[in-house]
Structures are given as structure tokens and as C-alpha cells.
N, C-alpha and C. Protein backbone atom coordinates (compact mmCIF):
# COMPACT_ATOMS: atom_id res chain seq x y z
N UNK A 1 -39.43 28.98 -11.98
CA UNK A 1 -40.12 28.33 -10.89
C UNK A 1 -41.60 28.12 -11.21
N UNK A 2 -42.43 29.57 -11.82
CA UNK A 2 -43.67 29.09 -12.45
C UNK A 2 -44.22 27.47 -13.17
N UNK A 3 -42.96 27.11 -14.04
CA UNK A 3 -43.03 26.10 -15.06
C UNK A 3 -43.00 24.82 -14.21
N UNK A 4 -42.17 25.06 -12.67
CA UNK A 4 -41.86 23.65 -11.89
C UNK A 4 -43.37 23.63 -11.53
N UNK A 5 -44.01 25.18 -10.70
CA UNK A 5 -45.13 24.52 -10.17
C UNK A 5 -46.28 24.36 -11.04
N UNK A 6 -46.09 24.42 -11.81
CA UNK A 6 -47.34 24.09 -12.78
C UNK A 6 -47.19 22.72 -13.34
N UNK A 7 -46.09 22.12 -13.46
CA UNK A 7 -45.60 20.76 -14.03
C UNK A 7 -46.05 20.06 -12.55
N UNK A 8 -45.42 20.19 -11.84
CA UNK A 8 -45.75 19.93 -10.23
C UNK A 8 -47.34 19.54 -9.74
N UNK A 9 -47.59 21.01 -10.07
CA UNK A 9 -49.42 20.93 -10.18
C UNK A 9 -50.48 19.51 -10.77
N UNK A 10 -49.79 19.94 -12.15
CA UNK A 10 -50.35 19.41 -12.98
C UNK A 10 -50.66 17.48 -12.55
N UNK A 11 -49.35 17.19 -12.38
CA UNK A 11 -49.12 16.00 -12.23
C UNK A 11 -49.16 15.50 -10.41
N UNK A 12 -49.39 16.35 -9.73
CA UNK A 12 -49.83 15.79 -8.23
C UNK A 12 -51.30 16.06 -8.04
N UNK A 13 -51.80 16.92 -8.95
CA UNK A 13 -53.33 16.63 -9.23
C UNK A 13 -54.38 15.53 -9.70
N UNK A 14 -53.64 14.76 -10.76
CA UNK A 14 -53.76 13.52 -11.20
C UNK A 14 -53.29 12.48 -10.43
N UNK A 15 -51.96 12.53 -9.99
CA UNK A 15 -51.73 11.29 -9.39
C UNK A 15 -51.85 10.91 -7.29
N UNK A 16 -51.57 12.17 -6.51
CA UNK A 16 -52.17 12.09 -5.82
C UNK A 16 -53.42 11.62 -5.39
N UNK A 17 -54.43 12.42 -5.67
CA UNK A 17 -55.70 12.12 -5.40
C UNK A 17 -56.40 10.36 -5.62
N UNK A 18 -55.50 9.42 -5.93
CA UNK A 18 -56.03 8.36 -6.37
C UNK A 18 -54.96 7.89 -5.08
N UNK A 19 -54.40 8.53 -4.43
CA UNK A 19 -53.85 7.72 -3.38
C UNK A 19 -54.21 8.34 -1.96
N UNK A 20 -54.58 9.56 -1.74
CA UNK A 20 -55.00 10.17 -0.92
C UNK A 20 -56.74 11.02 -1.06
N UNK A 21 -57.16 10.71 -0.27
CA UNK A 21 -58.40 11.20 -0.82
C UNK A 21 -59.22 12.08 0.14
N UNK A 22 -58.50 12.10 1.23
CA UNK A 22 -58.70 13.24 2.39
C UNK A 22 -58.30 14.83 1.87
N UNK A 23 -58.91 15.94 1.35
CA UNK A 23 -58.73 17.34 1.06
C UNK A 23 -57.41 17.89 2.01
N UNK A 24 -57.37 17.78 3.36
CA UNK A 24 -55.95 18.62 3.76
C UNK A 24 -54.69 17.72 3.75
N UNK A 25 -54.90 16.12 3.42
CA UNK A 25 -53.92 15.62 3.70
C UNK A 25 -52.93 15.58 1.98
N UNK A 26 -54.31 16.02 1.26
CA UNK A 26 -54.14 16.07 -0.37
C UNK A 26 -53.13 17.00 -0.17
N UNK A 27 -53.33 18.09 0.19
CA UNK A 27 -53.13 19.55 -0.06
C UNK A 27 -51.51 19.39 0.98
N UNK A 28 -51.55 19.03 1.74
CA UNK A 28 -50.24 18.71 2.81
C UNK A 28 -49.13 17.73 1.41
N UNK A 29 -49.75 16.78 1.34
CA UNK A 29 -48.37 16.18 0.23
C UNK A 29 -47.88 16.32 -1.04
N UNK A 30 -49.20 17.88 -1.30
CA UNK A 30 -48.59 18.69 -3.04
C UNK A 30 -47.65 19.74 -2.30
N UNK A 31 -47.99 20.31 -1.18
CA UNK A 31 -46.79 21.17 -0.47
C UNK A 31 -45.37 20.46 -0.17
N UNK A 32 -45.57 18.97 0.31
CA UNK A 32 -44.19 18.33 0.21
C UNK A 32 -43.94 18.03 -0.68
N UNK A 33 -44.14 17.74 -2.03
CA UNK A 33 -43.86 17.39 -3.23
C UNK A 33 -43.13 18.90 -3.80
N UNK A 34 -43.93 19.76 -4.02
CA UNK A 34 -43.27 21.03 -4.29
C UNK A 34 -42.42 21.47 -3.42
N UNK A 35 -42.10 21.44 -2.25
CA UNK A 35 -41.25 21.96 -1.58
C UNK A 35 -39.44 21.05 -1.62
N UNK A 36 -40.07 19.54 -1.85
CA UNK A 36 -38.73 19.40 -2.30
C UNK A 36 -38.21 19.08 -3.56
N UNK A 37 -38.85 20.02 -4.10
CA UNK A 37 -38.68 19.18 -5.59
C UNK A 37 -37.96 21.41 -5.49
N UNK A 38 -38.54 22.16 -5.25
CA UNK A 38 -37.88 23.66 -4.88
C UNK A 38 -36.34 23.48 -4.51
N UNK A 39 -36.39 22.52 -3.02
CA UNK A 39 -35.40 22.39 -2.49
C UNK A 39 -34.13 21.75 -3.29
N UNK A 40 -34.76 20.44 -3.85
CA UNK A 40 -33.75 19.98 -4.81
C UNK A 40 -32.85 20.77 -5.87
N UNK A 41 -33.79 21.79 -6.80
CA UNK A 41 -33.41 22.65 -7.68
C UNK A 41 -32.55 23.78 -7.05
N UNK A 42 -32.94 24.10 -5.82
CA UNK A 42 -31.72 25.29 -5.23
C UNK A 42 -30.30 24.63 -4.87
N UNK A 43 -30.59 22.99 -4.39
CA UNK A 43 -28.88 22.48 -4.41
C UNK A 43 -28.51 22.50 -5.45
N UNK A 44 -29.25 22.14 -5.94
CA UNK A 44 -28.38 21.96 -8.04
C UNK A 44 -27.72 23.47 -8.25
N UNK A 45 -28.51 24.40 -8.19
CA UNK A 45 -28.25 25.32 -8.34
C UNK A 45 -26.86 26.09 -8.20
N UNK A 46 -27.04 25.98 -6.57
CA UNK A 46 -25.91 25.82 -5.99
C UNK A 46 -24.48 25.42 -5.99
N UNK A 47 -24.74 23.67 -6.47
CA UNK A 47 -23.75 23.28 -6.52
C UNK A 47 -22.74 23.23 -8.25
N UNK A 48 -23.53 23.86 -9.04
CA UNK A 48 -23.12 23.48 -10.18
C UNK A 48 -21.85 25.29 -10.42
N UNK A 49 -22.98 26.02 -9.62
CA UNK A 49 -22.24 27.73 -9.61
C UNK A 49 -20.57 27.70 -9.87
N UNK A 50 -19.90 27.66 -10.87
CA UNK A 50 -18.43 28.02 -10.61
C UNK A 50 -17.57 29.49 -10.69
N UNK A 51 -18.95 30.42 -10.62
CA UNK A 51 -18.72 31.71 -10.90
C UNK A 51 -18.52 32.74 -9.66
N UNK A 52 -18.93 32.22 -8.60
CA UNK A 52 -19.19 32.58 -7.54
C UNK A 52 -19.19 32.22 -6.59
N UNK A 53 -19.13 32.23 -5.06
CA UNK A 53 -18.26 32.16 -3.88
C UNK A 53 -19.21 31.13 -2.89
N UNK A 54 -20.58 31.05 -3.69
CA UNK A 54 -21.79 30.05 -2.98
C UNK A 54 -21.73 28.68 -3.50
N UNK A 55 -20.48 28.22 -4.28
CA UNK A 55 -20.57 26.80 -4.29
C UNK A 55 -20.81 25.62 -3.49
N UNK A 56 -21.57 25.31 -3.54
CA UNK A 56 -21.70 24.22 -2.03
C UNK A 56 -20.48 23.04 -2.40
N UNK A 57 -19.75 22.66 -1.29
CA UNK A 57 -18.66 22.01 -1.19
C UNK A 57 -18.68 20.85 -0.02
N UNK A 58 -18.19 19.65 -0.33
CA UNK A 58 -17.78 18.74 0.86
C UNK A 58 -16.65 17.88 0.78
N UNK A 59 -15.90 18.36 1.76
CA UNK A 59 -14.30 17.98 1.51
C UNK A 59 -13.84 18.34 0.32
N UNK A 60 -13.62 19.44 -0.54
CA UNK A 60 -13.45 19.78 -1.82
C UNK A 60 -13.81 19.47 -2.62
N UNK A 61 -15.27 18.54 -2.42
CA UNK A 61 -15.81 18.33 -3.86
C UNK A 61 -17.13 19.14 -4.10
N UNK A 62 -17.37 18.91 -5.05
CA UNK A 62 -19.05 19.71 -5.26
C UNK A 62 -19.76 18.90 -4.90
N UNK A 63 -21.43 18.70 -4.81
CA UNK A 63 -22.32 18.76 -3.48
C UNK A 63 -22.28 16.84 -4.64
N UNK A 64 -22.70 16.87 -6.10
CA UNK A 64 -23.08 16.01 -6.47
C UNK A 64 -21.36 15.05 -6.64
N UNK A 65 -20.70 15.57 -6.83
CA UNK A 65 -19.18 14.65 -7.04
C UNK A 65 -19.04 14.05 -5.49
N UNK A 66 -19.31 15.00 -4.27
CA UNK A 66 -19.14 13.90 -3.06
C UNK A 66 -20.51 12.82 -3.05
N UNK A 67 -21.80 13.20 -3.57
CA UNK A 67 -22.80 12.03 -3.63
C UNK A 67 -21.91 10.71 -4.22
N UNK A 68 -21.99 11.37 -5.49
CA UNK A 68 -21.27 10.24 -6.28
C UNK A 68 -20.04 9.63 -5.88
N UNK A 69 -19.34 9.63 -5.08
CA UNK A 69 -17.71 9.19 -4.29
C UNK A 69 -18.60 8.43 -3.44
N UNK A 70 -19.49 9.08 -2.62
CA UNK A 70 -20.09 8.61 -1.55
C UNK A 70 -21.01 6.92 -2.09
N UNK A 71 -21.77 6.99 -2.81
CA UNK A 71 -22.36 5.96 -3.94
C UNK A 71 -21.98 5.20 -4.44
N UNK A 72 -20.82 5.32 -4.87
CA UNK A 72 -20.11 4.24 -6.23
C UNK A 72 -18.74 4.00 -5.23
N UNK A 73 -18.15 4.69 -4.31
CA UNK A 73 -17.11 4.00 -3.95
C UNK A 73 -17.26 3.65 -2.45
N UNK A 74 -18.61 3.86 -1.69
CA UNK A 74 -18.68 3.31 -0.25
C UNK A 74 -19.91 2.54 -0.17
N UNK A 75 -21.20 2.93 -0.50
CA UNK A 75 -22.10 2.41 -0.16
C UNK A 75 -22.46 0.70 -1.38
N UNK A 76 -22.17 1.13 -2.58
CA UNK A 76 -22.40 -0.09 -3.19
C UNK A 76 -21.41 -1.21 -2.88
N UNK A 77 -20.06 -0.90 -2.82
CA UNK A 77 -19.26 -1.89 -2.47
C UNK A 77 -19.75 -2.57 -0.87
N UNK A 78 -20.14 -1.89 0.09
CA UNK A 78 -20.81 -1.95 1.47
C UNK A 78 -22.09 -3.05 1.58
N UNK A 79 -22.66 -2.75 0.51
CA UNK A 79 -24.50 -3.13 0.29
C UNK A 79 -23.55 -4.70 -0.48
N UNK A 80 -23.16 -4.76 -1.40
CA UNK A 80 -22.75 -5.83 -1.95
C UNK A 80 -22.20 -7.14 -0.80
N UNK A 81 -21.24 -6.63 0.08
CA UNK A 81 -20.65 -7.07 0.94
C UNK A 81 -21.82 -7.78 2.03
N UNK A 82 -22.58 -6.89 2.69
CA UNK A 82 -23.74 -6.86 2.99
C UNK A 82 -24.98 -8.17 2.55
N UNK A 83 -25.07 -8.18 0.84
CA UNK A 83 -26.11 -8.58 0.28
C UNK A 83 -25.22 -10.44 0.34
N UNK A 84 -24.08 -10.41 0.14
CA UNK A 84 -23.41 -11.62 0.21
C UNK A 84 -23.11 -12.39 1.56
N UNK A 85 -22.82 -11.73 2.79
CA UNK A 85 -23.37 -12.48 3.90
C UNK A 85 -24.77 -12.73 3.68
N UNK A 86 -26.03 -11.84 3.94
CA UNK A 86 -27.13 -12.25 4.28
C UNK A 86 -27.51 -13.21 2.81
N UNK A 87 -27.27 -13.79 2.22
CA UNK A 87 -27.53 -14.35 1.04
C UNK A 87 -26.98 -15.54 1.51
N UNK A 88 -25.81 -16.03 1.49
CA UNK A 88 -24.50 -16.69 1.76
C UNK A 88 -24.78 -17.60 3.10
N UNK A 89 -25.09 -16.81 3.91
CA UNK A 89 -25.36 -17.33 5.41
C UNK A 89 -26.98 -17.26 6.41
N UNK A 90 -27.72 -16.12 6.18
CA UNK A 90 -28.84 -16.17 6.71
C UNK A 90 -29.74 -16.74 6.03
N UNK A 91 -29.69 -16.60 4.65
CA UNK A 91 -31.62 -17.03 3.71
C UNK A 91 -30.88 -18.58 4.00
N UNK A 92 -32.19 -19.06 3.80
CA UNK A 92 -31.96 -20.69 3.97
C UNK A 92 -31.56 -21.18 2.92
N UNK A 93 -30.60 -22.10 2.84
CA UNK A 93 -30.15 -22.92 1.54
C UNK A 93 -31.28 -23.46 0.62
N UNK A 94 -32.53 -23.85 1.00
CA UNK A 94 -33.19 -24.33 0.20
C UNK A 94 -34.38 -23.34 -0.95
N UNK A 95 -34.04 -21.94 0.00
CA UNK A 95 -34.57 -20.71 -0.60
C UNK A 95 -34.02 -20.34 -1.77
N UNK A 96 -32.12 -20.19 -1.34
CA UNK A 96 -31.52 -19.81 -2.54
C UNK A 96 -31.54 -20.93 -3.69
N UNK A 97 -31.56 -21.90 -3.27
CA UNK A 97 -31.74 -23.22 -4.43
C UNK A 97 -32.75 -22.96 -5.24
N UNK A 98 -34.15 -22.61 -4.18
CA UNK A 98 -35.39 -22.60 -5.22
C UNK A 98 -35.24 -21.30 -6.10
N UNK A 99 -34.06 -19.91 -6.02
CA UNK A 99 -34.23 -18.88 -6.57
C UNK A 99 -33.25 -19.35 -7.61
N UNK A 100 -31.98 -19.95 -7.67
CA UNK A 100 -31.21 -20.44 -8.62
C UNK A 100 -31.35 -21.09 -9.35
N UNK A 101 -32.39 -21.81 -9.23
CA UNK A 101 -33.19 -22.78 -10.45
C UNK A 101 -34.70 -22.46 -10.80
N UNK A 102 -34.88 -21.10 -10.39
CA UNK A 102 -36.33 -20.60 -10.62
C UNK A 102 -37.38 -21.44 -10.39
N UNK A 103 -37.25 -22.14 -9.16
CA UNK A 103 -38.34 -23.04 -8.77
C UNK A 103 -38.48 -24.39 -9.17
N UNK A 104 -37.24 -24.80 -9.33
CA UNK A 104 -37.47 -25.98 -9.91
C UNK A 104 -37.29 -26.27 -11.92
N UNK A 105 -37.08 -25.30 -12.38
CA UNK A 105 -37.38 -25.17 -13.74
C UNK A 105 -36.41 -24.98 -14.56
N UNK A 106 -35.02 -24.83 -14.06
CA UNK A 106 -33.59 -25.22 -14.60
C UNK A 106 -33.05 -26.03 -13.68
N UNK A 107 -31.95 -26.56 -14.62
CA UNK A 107 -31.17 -27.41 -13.74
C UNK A 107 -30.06 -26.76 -12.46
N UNK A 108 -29.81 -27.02 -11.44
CA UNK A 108 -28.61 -26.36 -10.62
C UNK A 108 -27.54 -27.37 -10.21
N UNK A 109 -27.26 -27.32 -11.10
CA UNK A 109 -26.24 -28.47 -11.10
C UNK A 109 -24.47 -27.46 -10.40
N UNK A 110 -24.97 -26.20 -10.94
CA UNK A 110 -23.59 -25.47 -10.07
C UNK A 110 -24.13 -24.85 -8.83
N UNK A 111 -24.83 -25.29 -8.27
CA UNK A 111 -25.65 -24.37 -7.13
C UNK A 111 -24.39 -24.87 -6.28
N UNK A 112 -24.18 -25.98 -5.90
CA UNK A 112 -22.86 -25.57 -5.52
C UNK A 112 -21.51 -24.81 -4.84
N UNK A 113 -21.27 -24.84 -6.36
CA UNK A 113 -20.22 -23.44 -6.73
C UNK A 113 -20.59 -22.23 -6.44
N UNK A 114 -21.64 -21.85 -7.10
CA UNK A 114 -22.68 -20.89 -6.56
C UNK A 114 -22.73 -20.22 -5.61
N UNK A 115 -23.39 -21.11 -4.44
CA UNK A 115 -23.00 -21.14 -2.97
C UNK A 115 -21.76 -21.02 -2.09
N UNK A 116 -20.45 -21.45 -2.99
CA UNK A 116 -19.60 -21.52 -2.37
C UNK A 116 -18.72 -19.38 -2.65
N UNK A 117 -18.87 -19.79 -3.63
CA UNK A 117 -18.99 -18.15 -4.15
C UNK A 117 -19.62 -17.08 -3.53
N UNK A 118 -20.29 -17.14 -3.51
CA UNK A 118 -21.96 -16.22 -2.37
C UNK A 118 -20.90 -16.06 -1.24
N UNK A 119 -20.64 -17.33 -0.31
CA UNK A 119 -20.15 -17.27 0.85
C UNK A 119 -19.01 -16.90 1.49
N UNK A 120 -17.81 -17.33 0.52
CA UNK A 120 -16.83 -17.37 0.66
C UNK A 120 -15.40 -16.40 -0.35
N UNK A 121 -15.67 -16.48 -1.15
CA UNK A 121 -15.15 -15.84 -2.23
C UNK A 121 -15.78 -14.31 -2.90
N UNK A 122 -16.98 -13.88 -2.95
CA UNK A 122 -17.35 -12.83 -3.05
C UNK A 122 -17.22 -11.44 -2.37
N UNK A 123 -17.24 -12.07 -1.04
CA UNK A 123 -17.44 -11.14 0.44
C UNK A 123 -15.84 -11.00 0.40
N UNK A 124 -15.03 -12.24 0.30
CA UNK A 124 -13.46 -11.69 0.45
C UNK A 124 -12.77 -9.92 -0.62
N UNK A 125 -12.99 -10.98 -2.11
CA UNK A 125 -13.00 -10.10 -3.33
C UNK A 125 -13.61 -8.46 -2.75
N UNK A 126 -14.92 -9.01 -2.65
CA UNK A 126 -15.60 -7.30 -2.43
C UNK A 126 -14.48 -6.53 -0.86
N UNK A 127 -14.31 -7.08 -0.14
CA UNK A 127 -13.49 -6.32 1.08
C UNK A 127 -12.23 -5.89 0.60
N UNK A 128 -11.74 -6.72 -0.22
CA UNK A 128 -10.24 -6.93 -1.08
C UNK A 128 -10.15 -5.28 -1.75
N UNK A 129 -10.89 -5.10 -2.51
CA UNK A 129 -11.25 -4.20 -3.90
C UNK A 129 -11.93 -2.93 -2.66
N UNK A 130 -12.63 -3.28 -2.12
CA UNK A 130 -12.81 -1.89 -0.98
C UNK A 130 -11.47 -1.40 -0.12
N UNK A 131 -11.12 -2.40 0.42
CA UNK A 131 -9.78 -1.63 0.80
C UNK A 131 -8.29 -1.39 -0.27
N UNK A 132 -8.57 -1.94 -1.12
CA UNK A 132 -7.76 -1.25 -1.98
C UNK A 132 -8.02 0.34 -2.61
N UNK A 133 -9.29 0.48 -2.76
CA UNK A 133 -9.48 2.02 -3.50
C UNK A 133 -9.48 3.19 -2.22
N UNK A 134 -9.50 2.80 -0.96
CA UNK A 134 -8.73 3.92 -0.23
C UNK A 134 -7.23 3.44 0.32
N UNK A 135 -6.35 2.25 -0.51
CA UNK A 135 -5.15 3.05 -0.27
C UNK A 135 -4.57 2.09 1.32
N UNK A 136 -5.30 1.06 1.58
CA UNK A 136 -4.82 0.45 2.76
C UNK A 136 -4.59 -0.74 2.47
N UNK A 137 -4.37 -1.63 1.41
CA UNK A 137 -3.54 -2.73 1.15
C UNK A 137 -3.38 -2.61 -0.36
């Protein structure tokens, strides 16, 4: 723990102070910096233990295998789904045009397709492939 707060130290001494420059408010966000950077290292800790009866667990997995289930099989497929309506249907067509041809500076000759993809075909696929990996079509 010495080595965290001295690494800790070291480097919220330097980089703080060029963003905060008030003395207790300094001193308030090297205590949150160290405190969860403490906190972080006791889940690890925790969760990695297979020797002993303090494994941290959720739904039978360990603390980082349910992150990761949680990450790669709900929230990115979600955010994707997500990023393809508001893409697809809210930004304005002439926005995504100017981002698909970088302003004018390639051709978009499939903007298109493109578009039709974004809207229609992506959002299906991504719902498709989400409800398939839990098991309901």
C-alpha cells in the first residue's frame, strides 16, 4: 500500500495542481484519488481470492467475469443498437453526409446504402444477435 501511495502521491502532485489550485480542494481530490484507487485494489483483491471463503461473487461469477458478461454481452450490443437509431433517425441527414464524406472531401456515392444500413438493417442484425445469445430466438 506504501508503493500505491507514493505512486499516487507522486503523480496527483504534479498533475492535480495544474487543474485545481485551491489548497483544500487540492487536498480533497488526492484523498479521492487515493481512496479509490485503495478501494479498487481491495475488489481485485477480493475477487481474484480462490483460497478462501471471501470471494466476491455475482450470480456465480467472480466480481470481474460478471463486469465482463455485463460489458461485452449487454451493454455494447445495447449502446450499438442505441448509437444506430440516434444516427439512423435523429442526426440530420445532411450531418451524417457531411461525416461520410469528411466534409465534402470524398466521394459518397454509397451514402445511400450507408444510410439505409444505419437505419434499417443494423438495428435489426444487432437485436437479432442480442436475442440470440440469451437463448430467446
Amino acid at each position: 500500500m506504501s508503493m500505491l501511495n507514493s505512486l499516487c502521491n507522486d503523480n496527483t502532485k504534479r498533475l492535480i495542481p495544474q487543474l485545481i489550485t485551491h489548497p483544500i480542494k487540492l487536498a480533497v481530490m488526492h484523498d479521492v484519488i487515493l481512496d479509490t484507487a485503495k478501494f479498487q485494489l481491495g475488489i481485485s483483491f477480493f475477487s481474484f481470492r480462490k483460497d478462501t471463503d471471501l470471494q466476491l461473487t455475482i450470480f456465480g461469477k467472480s466480481l470481474f467475469d460478471a463486469f465482463d458478461f455485463i460489458t461485452g454481452q449487454i451493454l455494447l450490443p445495447f449502446g450499438g443498437f442505441l448509437t444506430c437509431l440516434f444516427l439512423g433517425w435523429y442526426v440530420p441527414k445532411r450531418i451524417v453526409k457531411d461525416q461520410f464524406t469528411n466534409w465534402g472531401t470524398l466521394r459518397g456515392t454509397l451514402f445511400g446504402a450507408y444510410l439505409f444500413c444505419v437505419r434499417f438493417v443494423c438495428p435489426i442484425c444487432i437485436l437479432l444477435i442480442f436475442l440470440h445469445q440469451f437463448g430467446i430466438i
